[in-house]
C-alpha atoms as a PDB file:
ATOM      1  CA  UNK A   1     116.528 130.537 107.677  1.00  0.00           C
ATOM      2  CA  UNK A   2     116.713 127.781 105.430  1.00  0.00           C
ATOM      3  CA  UNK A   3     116.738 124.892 108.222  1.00  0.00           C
ATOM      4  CA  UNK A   4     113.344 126.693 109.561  1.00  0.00           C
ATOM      5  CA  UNK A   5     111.577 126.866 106.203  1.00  0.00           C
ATOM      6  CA  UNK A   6     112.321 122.997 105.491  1.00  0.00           C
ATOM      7  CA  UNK A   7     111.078 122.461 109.378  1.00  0.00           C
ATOM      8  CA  UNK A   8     107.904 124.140 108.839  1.00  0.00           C
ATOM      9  CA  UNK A   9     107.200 122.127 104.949  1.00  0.00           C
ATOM     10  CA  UNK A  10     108.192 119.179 107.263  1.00  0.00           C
ATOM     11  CA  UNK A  11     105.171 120.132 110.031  1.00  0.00           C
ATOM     12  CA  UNK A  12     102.856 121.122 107.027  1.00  0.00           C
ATOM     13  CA  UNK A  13     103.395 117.951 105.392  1.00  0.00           C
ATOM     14  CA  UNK A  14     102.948 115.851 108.338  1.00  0.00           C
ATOM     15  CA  UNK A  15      99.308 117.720 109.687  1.00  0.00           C
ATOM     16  CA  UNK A  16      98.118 117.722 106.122  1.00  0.00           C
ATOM     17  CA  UNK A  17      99.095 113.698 105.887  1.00  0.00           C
ATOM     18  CA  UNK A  18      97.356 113.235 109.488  1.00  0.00           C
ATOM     19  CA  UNK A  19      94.121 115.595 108.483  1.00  0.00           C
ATOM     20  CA  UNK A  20      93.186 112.498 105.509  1.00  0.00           C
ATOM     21  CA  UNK A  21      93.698 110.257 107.861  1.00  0.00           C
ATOM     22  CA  UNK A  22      90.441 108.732 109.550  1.00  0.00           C
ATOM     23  CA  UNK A  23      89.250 107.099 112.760  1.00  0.00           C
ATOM     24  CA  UNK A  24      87.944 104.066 112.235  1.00  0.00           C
ATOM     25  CA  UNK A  25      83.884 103.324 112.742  1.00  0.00           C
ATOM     26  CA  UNK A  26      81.429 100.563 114.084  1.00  0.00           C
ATOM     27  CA  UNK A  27      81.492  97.790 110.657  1.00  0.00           C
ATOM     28  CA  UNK A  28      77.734  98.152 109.001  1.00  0.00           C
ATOM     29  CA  UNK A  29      76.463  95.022 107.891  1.00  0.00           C
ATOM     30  CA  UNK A  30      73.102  95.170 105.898  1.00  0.00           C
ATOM     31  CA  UNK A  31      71.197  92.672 107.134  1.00  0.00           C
ATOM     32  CA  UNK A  32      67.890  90.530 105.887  1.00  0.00           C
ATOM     33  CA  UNK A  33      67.241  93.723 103.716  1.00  0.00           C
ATOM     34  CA  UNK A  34      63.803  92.886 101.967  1.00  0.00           C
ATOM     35  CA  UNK A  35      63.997  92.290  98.301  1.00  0.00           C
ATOM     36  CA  UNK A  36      61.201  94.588  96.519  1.00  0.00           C
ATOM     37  CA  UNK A  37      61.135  94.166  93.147  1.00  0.00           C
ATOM     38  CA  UNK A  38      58.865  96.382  90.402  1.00  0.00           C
ATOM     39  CA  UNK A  39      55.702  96.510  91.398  1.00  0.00           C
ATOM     40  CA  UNK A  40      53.335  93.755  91.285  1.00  0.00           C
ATOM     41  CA  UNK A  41      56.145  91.185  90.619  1.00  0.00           C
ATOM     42  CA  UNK A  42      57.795  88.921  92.899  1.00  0.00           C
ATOM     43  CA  UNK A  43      61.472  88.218  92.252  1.00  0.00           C
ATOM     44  CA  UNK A  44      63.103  84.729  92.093  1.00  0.00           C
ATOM     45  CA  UNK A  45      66.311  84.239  93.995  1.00  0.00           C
ATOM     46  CA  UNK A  46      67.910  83.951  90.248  1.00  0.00           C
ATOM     47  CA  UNK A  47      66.593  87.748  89.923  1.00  0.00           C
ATOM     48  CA  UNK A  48      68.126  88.714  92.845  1.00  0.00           C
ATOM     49  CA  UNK A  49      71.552  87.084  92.261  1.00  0.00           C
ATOM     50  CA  UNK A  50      71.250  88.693  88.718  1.00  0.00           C
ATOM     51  CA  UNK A  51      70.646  91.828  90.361  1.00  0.00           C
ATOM     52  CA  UNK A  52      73.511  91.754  92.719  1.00  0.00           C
ATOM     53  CA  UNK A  53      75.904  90.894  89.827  1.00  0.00           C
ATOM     54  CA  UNK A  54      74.751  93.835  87.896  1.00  0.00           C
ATOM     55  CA  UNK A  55      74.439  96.051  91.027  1.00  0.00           C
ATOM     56  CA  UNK A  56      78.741  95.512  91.295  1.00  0.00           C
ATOM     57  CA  UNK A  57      79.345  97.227  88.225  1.00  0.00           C
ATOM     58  CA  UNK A  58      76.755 100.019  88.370  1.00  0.00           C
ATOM     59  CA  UNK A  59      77.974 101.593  91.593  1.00  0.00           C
ATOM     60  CA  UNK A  60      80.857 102.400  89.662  1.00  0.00           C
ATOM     61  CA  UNK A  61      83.081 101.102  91.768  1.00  0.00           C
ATOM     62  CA  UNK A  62      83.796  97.568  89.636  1.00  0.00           C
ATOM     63  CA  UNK A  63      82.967  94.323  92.599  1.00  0.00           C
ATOM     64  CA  UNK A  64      84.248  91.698  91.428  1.00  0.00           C
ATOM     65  CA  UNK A  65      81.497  89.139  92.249  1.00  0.00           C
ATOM     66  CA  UNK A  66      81.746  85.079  92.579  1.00  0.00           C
ATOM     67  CA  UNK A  67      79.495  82.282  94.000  1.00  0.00           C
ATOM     68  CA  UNK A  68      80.347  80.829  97.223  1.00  0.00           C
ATOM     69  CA  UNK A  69      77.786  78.345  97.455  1.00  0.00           C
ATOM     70  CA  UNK A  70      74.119  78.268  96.591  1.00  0.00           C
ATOM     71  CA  UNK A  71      72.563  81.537  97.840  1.00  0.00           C
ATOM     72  CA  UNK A  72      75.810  82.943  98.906  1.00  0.00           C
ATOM     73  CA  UNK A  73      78.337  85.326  96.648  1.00  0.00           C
ATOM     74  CA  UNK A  74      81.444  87.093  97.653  1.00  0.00           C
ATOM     75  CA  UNK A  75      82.222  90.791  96.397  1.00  0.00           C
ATOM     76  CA  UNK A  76      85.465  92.069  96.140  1.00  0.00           C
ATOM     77  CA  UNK A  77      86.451  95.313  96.148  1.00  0.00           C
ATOM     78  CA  UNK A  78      89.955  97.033  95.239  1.00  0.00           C
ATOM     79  CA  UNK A  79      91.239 100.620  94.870  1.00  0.00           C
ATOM     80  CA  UNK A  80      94.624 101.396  95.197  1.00  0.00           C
ATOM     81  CA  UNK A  81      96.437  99.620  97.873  1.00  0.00           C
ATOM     82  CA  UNK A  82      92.706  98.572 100.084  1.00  0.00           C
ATOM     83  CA  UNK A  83      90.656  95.982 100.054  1.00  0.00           C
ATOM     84  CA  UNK A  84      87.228  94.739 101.137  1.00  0.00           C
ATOM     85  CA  UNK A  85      85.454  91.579 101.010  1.00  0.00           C
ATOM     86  CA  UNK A  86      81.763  90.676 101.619  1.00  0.00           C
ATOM     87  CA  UNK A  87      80.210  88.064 102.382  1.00  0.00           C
ATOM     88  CA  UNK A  88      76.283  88.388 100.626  1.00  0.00           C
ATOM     89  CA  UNK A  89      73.809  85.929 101.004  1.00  0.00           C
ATOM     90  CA  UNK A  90      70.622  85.976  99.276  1.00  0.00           C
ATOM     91  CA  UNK A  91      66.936  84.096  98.788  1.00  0.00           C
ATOM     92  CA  UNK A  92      63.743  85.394  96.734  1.00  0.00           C
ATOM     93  CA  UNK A  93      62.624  87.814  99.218  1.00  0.00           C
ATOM     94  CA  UNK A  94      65.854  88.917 101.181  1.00  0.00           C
ATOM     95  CA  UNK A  95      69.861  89.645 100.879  1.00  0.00           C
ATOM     96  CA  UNK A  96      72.244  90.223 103.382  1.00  0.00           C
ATOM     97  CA  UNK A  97      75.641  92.212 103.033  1.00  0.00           C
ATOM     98  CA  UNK A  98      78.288  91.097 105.894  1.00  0.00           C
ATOM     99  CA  UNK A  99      81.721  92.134 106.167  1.00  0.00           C
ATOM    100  CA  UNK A 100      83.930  89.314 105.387  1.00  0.00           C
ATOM    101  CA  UNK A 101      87.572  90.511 105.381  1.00  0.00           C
ATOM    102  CA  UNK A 102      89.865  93.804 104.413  1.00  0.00           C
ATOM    103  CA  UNK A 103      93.434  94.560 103.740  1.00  0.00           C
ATOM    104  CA  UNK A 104      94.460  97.935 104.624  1.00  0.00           C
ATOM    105  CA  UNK A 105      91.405  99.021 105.657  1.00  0.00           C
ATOM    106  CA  UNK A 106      92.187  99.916 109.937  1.00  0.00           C
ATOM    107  CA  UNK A 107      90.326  96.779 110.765  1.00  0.00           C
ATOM    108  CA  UNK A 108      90.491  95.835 114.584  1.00  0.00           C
ATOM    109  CA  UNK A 109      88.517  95.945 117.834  1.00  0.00           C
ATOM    110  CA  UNK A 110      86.763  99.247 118.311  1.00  0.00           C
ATOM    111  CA  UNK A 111      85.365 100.896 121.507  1.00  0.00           C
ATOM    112  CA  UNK A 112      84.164  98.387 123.496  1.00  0.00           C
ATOM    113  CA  UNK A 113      85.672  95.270 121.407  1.00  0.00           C
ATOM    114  CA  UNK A 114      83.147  96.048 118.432  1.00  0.00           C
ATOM    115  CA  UNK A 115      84.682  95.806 115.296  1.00  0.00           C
ATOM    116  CA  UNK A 116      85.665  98.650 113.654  1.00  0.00           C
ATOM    117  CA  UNK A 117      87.192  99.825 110.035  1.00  0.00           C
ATOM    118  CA  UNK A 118      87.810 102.812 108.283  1.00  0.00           C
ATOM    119  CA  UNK A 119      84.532 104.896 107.532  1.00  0.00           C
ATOM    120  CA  UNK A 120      85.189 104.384 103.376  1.00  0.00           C
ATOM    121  CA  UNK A 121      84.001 100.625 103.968  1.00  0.00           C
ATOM    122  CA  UNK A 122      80.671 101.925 105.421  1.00  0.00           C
ATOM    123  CA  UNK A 123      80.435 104.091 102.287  1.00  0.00           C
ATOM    124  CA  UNK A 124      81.146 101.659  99.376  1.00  0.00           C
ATOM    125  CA  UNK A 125      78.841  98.834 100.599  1.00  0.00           C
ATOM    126  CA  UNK A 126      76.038 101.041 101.651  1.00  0.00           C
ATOM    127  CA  UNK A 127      76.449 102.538  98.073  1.00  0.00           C
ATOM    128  CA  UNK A 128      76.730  98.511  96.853  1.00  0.00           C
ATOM    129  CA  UNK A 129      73.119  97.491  98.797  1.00  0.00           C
ATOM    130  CA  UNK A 130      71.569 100.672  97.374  1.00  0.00           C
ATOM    131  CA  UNK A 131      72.816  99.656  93.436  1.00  0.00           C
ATOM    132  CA  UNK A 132      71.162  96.353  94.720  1.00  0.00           C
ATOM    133  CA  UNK A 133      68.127  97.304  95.612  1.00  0.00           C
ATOM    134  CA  UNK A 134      67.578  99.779  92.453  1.00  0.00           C
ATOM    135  CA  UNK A 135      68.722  96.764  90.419  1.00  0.00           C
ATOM    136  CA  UNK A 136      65.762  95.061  91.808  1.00  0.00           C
ATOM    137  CA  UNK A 137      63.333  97.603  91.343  1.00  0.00           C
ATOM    138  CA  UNK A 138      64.200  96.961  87.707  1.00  0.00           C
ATOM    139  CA  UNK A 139      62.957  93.816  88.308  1.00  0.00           C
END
């Protein structure tokens, strides 16, 4: 009786671990989104790097944010033992949001050799491009 009861918390751990777990999906990149600031303004491509480095924290997800090269940051983010990078490059009147790299994250060849990586990677940087683009309607 005992064996069977530790078999079955056994089987209910092991369905309950493999119900969290996710497929992977198709990588989202955002890109050449159109930068529209307030209206009646035009925004500078200072604005909109401004906007992106404000938009990391607002999301509430803390990106950690640094400059590549003129017109081009990388955001960074980390929760628990996954990580995603981006690759976001920007002008005065457009920003894209690429995927750049991941740890932990399922990231490999998907159905038909698309990449693909777990759905939460989808989720954070559409959440990051629509802190962006509220940033910029600030603007």
């Amino acid at each position: 009786m005992k064996a069977y009861r530790l078999l079955m918390a056994m089987l209910l751990a092991l369905s309950a671990a493999h119900a969290g777990a996710r497929t992977p999906v198709p990588i989202v990149n955002h890109e050449n989104v159109v930068v529209q600031a307030a209206p009646g303004r035009n925004a500078t491509a200072d604005q909109v790097k401004q906007a992106i480095i404000a938009a990391a924290s607002a999301t509430g997800r803390k990106w950690v944010v640094s400059e590549a090269a003129p017109g081009q940051l990388v955001a960074t983010y980390q929760v628990r033992t996954h990580t995603v990078t981006t690759d976001i490059r920007y002008s005065a009147s457009q920003f894209s949001v690429a995927y750049k790299d991941s740890v932990n994250m399922k990231y490999g060849p998907g159905p038909g050799g698309a990449p693909s990586i777990h759905p939460f990677y989808n989720q954070w940087v559409s959440e990051f491009v629509q802190a962006i683009r509220a940033e910029l309607a600030k603007t």
